[in-house]
N, C-alpha and C. Protein backbone atom coordinates (compact mmCIF):
# COMPACT_ATOMS: atom_id res chain seq x y z
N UNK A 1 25.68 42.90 -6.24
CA UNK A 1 24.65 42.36 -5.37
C UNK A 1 24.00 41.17 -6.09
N UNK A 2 24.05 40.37 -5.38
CA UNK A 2 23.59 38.68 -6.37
C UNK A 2 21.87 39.18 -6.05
N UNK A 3 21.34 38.20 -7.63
CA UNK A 3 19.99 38.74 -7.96
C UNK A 3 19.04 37.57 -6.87
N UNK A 4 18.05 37.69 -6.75
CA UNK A 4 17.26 36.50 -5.25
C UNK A 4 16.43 35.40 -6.15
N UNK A 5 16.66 34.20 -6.32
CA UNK A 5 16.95 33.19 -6.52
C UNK A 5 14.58 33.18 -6.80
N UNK A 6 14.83 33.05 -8.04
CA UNK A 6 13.06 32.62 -7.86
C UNK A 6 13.04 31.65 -8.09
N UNK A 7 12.02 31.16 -7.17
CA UNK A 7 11.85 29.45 -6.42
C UNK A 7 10.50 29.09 -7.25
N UNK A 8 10.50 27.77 -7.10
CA UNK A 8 9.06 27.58 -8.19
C UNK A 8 7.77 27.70 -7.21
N UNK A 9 6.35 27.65 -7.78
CA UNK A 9 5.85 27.24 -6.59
C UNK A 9 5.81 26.45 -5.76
N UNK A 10 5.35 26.11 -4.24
CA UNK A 10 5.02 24.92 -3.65
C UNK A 10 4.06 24.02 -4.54
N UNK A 11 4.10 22.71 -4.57
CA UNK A 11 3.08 22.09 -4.71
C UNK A 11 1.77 21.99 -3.88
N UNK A 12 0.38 21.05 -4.67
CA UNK A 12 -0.26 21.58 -3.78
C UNK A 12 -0.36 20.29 -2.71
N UNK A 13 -1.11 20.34 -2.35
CA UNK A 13 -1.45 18.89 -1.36
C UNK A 13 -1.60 17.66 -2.16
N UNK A 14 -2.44 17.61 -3.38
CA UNK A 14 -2.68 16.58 -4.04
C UNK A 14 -1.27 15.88 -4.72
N UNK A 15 -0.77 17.46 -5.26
CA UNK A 15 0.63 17.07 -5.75
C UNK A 15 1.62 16.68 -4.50
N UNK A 16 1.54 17.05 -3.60
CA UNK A 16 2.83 16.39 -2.11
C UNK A 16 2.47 14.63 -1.84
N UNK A 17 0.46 14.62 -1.94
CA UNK A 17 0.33 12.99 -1.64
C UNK A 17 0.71 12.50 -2.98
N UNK A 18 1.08 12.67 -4.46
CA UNK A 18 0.87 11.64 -5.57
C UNK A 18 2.92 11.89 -4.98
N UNK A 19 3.47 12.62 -4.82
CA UNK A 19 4.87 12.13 -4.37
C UNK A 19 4.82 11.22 -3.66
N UNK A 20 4.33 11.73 -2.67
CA UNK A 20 4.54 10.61 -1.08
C UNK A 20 4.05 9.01 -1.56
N UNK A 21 3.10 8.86 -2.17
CA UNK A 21 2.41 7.43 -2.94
C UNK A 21 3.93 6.91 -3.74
N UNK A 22 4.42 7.61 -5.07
CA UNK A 22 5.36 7.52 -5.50
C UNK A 22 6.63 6.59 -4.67
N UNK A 23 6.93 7.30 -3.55
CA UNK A 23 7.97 7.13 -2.43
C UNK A 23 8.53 8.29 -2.13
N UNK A 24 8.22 9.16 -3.40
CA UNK A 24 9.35 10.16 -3.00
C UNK A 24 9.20 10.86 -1.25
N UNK A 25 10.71 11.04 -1.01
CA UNK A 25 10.93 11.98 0.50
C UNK A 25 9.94 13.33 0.44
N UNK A 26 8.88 13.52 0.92
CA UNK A 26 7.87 14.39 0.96
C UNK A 26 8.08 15.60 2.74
N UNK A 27 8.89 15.16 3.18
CA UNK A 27 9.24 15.62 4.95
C UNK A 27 9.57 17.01 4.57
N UNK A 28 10.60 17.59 3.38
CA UNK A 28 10.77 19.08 3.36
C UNK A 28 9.63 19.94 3.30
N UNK A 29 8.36 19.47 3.20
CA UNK A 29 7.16 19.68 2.65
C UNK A 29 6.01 20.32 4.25
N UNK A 30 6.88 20.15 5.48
CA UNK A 30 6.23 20.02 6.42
C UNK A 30 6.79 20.52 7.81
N UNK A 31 6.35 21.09 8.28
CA UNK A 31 7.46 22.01 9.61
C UNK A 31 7.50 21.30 10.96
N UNK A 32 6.45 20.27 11.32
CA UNK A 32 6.62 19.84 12.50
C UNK A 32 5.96 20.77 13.45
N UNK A 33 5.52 21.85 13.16
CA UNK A 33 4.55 22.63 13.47
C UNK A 33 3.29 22.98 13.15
N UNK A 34 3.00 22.82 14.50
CA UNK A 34 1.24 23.00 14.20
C UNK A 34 0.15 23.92 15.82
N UNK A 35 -0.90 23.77 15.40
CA UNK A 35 -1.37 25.11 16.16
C UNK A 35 -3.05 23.94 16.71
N UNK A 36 -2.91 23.43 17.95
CA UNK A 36 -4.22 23.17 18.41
C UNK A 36 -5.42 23.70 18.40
N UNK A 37 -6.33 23.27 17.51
CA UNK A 37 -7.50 24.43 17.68
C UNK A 37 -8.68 24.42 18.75
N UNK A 38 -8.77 24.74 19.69
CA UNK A 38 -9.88 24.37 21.03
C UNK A 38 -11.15 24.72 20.52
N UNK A 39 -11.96 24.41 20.93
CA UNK A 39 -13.88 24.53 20.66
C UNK A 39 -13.39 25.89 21.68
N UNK A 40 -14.36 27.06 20.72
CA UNK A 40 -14.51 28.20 21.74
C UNK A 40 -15.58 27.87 22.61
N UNK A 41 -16.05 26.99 22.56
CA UNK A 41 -17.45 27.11 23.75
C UNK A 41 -18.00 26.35 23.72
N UNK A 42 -18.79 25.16 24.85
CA UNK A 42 -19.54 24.15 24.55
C UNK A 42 -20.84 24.72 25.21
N UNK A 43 -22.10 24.12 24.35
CA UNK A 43 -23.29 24.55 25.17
C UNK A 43 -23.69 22.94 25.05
N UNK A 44 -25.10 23.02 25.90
CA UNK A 44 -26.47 22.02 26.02
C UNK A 44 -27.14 22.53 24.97
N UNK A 45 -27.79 21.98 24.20
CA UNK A 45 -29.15 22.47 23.09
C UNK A 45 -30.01 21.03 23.14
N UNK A 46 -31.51 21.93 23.73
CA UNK A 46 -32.64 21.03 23.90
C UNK A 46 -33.16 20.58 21.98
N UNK A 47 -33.49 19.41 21.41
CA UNK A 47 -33.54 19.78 20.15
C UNK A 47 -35.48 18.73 20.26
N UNK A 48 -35.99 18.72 19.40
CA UNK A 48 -36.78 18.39 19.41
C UNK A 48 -36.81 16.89 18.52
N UNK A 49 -37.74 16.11 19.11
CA UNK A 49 -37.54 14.57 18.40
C UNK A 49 -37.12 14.98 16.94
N UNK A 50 -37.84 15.50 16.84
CA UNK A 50 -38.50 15.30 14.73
C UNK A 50 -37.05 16.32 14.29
N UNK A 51 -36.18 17.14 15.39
CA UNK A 51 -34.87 17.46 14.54
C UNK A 51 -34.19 16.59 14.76
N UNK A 52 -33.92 15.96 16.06
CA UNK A 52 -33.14 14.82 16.48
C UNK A 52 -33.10 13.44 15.58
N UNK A 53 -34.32 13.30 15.04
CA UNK A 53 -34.43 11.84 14.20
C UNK A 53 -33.42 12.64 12.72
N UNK A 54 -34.06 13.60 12.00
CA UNK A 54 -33.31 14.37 10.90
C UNK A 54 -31.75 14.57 10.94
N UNK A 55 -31.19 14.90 12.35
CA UNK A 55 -29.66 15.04 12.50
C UNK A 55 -29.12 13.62 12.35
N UNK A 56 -29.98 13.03 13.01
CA UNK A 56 -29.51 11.46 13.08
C UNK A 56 -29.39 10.72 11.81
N UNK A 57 -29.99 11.21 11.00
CA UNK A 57 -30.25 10.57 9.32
C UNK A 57 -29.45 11.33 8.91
N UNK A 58 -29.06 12.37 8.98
CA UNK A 58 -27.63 13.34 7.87
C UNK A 58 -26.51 12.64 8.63
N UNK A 59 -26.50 11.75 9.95
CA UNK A 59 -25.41 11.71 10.30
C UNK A 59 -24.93 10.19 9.92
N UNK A 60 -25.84 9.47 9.21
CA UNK A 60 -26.03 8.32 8.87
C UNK A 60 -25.82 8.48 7.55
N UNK A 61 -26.24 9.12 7.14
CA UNK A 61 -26.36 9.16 5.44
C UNK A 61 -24.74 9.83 5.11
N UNK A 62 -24.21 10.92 5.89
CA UNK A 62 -22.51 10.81 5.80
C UNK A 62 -21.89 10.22 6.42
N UNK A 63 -22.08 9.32 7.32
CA UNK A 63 -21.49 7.92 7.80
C UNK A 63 -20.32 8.73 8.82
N UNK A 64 -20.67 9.59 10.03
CA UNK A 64 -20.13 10.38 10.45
C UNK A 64 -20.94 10.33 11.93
N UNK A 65 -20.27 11.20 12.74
CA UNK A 65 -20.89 10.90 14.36
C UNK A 65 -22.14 11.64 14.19
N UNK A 66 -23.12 12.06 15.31
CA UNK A 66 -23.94 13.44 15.35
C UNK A 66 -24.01 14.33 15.93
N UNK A 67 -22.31 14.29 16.33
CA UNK A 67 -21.92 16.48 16.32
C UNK A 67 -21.00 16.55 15.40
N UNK A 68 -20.64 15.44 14.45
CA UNK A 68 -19.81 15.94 12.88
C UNK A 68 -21.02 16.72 12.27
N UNK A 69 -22.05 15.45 12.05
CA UNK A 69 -22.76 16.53 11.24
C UNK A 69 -24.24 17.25 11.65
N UNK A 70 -23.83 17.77 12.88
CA UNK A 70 -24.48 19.07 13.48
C UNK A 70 -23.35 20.21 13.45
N UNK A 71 -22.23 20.02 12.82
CA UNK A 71 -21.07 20.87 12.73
C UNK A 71 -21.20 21.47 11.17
N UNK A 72 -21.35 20.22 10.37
CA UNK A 72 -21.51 20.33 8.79
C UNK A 72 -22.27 21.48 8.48
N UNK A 73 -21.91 22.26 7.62
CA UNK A 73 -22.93 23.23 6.61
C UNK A 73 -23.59 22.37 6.01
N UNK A 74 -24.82 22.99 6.29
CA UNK A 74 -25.59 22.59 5.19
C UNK A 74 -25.69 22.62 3.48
């Protein structure tokens, strides 16, 4: 019975982009599959000026929309 072949690890992401930069063929690396993720639920939220001006400044200060960062952890 032939013994099962141990494979090295995958690389990680950082290591697949310093290939791909390189040139190297990076495509075995990737299935062509992928999984859409939908918003489970949209609401309305009334917010008040003085949070509204604050969301608006985190959303400025990460240079991002303001439902990126009403999404962001704090």
């Amino acid at each position: 019975m032939p013994m099962p072949n141990k494979s090295q690890p995958s690389p990680s992401g950082d290591e697949i982009a310093e290939m791909a930069t390189r040139g190297e063929d990076v495509s075995g690396f990737f299935s062509n599959q992928f999984r859409v993720v939908r918003p489970v639920r949209r609401v309305n939220v009334d917010l008040t000026q003085e949070l509204l001006r604050e969301l608006d400044e985190r959303a400025a200060r990460l240079n991002v929309s303001r439902q990126a960062a009403a999404k962001d952890d704090p």
